[in-house]
Protein backbone atom coordinates (compact mmCIF):
# COMPACT_ATOMS: atom_id res chain seq x y z
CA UNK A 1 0.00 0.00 0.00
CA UNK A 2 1.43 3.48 -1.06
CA UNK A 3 0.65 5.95 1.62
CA UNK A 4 3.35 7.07 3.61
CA UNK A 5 5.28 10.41 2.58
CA UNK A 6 3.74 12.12 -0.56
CA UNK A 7 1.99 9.53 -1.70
CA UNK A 8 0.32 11.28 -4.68
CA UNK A 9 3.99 11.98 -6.57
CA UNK A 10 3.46 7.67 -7.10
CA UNK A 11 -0.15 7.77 -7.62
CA UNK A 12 -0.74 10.96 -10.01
CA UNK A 13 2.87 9.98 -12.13
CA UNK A 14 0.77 6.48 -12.57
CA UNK A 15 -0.93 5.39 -15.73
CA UNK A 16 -3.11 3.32 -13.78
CA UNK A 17 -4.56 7.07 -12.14
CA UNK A 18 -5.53 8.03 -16.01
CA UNK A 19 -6.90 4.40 -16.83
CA UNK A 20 -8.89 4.82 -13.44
CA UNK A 21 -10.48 8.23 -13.81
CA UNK A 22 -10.53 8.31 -17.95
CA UNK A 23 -14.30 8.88 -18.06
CA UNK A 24 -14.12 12.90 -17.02
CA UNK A 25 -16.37 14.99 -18.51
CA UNK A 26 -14.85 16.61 -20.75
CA UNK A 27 -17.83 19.41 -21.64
CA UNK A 28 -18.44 20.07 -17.90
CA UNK A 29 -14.70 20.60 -17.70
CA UNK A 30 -15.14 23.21 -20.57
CA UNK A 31 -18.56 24.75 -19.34
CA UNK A 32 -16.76 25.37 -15.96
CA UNK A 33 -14.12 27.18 -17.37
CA UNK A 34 -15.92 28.94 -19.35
CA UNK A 35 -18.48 30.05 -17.05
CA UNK A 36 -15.78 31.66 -14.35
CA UNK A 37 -13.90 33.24 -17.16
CA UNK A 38 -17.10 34.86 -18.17
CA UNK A 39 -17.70 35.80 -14.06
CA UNK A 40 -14.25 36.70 -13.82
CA UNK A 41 -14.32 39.56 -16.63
CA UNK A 42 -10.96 38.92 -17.17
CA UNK A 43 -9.30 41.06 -19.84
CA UNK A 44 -8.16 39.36 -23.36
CA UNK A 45 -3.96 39.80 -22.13
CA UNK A 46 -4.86 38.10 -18.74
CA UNK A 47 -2.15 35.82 -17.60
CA UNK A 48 -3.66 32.42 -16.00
CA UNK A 49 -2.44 30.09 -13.69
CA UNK A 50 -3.47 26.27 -13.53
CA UNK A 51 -2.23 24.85 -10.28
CA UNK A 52 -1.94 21.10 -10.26
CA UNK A 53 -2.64 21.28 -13.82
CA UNK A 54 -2.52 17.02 -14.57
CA UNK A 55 -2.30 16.85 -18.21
CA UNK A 56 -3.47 20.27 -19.10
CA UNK A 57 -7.39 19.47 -19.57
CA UNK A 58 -8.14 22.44 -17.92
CA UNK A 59 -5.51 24.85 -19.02
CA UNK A 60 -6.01 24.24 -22.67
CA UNK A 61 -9.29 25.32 -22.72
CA UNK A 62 -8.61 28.79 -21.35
CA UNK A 63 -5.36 28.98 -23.54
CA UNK A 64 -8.28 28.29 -26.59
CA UNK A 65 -9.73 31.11 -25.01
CA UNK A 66 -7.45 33.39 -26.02
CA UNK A 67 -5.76 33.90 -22.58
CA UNK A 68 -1.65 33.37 -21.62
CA UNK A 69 -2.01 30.02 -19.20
CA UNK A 70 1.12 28.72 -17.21
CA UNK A 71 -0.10 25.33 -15.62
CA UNK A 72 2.41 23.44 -12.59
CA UNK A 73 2.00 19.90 -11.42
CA UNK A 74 4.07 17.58 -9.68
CA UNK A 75 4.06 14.50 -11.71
CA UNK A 76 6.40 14.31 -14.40
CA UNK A 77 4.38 12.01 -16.62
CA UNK A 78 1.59 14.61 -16.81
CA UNK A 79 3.52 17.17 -17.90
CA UNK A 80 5.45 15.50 -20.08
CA UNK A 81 2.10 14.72 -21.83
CA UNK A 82 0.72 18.25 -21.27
CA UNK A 83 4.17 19.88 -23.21
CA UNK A 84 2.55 18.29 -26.40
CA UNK A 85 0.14 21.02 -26.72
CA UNK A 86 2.45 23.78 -25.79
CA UNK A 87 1.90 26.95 -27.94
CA UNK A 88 3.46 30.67 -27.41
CA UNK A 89 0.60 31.22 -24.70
CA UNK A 90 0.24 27.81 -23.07
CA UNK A 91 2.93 26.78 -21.25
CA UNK A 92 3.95 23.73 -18.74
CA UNK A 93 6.60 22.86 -16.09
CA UNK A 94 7.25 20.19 -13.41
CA UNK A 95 7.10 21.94 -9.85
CA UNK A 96 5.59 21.52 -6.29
CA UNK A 97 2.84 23.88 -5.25
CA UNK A 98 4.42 24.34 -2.07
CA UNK A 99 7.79 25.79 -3.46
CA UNK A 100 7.54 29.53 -4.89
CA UNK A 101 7.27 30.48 -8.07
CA UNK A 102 6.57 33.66 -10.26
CA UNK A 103 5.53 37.02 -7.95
CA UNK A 104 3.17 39.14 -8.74
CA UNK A 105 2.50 37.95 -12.07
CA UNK A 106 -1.07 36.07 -12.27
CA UNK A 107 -4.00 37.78 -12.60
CA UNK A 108 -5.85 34.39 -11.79
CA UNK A 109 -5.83 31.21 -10.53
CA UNK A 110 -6.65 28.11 -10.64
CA UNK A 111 -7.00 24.82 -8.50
CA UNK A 112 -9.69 22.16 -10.06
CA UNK A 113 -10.53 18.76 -8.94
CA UNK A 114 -9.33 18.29 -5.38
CA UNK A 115 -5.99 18.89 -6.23
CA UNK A 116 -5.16 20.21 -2.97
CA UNK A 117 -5.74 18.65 0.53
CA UNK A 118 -2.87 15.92 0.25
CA UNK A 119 -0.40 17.29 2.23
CA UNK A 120 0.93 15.81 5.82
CA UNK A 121 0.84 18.70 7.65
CA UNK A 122 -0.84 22.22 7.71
CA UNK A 123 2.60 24.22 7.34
CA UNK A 124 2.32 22.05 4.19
CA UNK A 125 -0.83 23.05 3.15
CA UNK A 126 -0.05 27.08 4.07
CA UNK A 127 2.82 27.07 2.00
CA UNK A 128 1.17 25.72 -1.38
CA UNK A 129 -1.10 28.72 -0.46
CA UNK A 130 1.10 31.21 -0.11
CA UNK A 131 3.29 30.61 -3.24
CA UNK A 132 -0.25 30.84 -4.89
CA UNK A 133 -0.94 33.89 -3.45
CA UNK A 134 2.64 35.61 -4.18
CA UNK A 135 2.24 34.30 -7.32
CA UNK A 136 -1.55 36.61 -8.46
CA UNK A 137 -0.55 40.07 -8.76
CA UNK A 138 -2.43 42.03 -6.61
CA UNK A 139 -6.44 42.34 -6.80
CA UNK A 140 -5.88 39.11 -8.73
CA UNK A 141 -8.71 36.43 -8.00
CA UNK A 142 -8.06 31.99 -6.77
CA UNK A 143 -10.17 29.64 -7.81
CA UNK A 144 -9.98 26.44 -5.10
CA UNK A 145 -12.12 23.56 -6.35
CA UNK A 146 -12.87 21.18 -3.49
CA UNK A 147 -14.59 18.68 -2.10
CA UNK A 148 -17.46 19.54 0.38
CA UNK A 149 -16.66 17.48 3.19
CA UNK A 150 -20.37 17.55 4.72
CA UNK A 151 -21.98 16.11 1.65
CA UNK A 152 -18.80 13.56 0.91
CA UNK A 153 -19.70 12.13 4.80
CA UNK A 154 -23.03 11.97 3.69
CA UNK A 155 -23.12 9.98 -0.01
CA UNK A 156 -19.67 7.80 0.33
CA UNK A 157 -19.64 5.14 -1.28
CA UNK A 158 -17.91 2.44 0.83
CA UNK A 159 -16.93 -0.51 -2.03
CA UNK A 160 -16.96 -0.51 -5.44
CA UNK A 161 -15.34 -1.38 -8.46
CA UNK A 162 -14.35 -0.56 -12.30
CA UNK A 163 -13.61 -2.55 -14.97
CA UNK A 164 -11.25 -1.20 -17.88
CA UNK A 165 -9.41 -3.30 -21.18
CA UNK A 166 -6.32 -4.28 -18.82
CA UNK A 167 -7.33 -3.98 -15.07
CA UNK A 168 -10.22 -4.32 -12.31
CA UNK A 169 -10.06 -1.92 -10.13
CA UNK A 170 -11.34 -2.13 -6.51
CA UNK A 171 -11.93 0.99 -4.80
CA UNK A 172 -12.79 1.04 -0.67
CA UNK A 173 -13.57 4.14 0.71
CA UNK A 174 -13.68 5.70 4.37
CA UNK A 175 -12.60 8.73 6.68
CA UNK A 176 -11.73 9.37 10.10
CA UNK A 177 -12.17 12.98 12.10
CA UNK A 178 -9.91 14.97 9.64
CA UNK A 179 -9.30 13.18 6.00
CA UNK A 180 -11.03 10.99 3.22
CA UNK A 181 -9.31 7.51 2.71
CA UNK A 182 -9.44 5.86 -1.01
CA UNK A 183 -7.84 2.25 -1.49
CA UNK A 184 -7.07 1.36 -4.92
CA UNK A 185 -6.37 -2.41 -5.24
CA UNK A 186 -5.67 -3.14 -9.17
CA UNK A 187 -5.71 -6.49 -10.63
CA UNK A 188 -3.71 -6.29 -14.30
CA UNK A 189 -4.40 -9.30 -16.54
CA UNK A 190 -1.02 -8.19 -17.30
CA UNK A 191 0.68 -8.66 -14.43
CA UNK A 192 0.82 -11.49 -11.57
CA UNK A 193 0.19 -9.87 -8.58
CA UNK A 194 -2.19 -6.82 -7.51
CA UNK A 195 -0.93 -3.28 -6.78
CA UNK A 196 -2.57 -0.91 -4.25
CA UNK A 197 -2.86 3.01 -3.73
CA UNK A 198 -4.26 5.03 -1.39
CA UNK A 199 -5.29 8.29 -1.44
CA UNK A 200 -5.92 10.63 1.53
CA UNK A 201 -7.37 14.17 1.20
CA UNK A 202 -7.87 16.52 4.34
CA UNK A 203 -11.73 17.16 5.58
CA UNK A 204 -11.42 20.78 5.54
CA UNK A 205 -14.15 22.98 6.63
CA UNK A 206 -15.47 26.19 4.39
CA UNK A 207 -14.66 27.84 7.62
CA UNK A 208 -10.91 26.42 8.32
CA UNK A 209 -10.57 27.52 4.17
CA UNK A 210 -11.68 30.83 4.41
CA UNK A 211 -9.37 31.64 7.79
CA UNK A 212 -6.20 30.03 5.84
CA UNK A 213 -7.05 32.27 2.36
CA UNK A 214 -7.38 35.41 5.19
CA UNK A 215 -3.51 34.36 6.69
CA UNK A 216 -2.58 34.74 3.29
CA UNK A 217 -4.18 37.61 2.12
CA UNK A 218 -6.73 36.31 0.32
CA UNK A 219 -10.38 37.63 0.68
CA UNK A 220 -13.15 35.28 -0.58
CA UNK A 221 -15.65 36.74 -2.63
CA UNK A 222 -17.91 33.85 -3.45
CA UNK A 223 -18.24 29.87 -2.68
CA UNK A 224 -20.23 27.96 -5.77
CA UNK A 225 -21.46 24.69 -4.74
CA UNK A 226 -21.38 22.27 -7.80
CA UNK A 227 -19.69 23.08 -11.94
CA UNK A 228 -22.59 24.94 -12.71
CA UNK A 229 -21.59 27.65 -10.21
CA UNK A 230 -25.08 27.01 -8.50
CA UNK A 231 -24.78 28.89 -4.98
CA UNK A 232 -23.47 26.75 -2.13
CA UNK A 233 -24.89 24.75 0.70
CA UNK A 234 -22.98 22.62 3.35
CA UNK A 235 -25.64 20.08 3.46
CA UNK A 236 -25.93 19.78 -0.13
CA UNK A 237 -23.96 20.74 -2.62
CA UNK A 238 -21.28 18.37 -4.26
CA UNK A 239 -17.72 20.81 -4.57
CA UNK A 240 -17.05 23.61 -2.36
CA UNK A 241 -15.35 25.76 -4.40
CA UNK A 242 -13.28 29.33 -2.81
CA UNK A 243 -13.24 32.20 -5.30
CA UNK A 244 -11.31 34.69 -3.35
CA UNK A 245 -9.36 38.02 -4.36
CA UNK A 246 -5.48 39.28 -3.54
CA UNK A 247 -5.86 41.95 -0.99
CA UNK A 248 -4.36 45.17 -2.86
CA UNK A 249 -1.76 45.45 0.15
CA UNK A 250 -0.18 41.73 -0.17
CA UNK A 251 2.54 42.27 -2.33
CA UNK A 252 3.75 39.02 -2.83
């Protein structure tokens, strides 16, 4: 079982992650992004930042856009895959979220699909944060797609399972007072024995958010409960998802 240290540099740099989770919605994925670019108002020589950026789904679509997008992640595969589509205004690199970056040179950002929440500790967790915020000039708006931890409680699914052309893969969820816990046992007709992943993603509140975006300097503006940007509601809405603005005075 992978678990122990950062376990998602094993699990994201996988192939088996992309065979797993190969049925995204694609049209949601573009709807979303263009429905907060449209809220957002950004201008036409906007520069955009895709944090935890996977293979670029996300970041492609707003470089189609017309926008300059920069997208990070931490697993080399990904971006190796993502530098395919590289263009004069669409650009990749391999780098940690909690490591600084550019300063003062976003004027948005972007964190879709839980991809934050997997750190060990909160120092961790403040850091990714902060080179986020240093990185939006200021005034510049984050985007933090999450999980809503109330509803997640609520609708988990404990066991289940999916089937693919060269594995089975059995998925066991659960979660203790502060994270989600995913097992991923995967049976490949190719191979003799199993291999298991885990994943582990921190229960945080809207309230524990909202007072780490404020240590930062980051003011939230709105919280959209599901892709459509419907408003949110603890009890039942599916993402909780931070739109929050670079105070003026945080310089980076």
């Amino acid at each position: 079982m992978v678990l122990a240290g950062d376990w998602f540099k094993e699990w994201f740099n996988s192939h088996y992650y992309y065979d797993l989770y190969d049925n995204r919605d694609e049209k949601e994925a573009a709807s979303l992004v263009n429905q907060l670019l449209s809220a957002l108002s950004l201008a036409p020589s906007s520069y955009l930042f895709d944090v935890g950026c996977g293979r670029g789904r996300h970041a492609r679509i707003m470089a189609e856009s017309g926008f300059d997008v920069t997208g990070i992640d931490i697993a080399p595969d990904s971006i190796e895959y993502a530098k395919k589509f590289e263009t004069d205004h669409l650009h990749f690199y391999l780098h940690d979220m909690r490591l600084p970056c550019w300063i003062n040179y976003f004027d948005a950002a972007f964190s879709f699909f839980t991809s934050f929440g997997y750190f060990k500790t909160r120092r961790e967790h403040d850091n990714a944060l902060r080179s986020i915020t240093q990185a939006l000039k200021p005034g510049g708006f984050f985007l933090l797609d999450y999980i809503n931890p109330a509803f997640a409680e609520a609708n988990l699914v404990l066991d289940s399972e999916k089937k693919t052309d060269h594995a089975t893969y059995y998925l066991t969820k659960w979660s203790d007072d502060h994270h989600f816990y995913k097992k991923i046992r995967v049976e490949d007709k190719r191979k003799a024995t199993s291999t298991t992943f885990t994943e582990r993603v921190e229960k945080f509140s809207f309230e524990t958010l909202s007072d780490m975006f404020d240590k930062q300097g980051l003011q939230v503006v709105k919280v959209y409960g599901d892709y459509a940007l419907s408003s949110f509601d603890n009890e039942t809405s599916p993402r909780m998802m931070l739109l929050a603005k670079k105070r003026t005075n945080v310089l980076g």
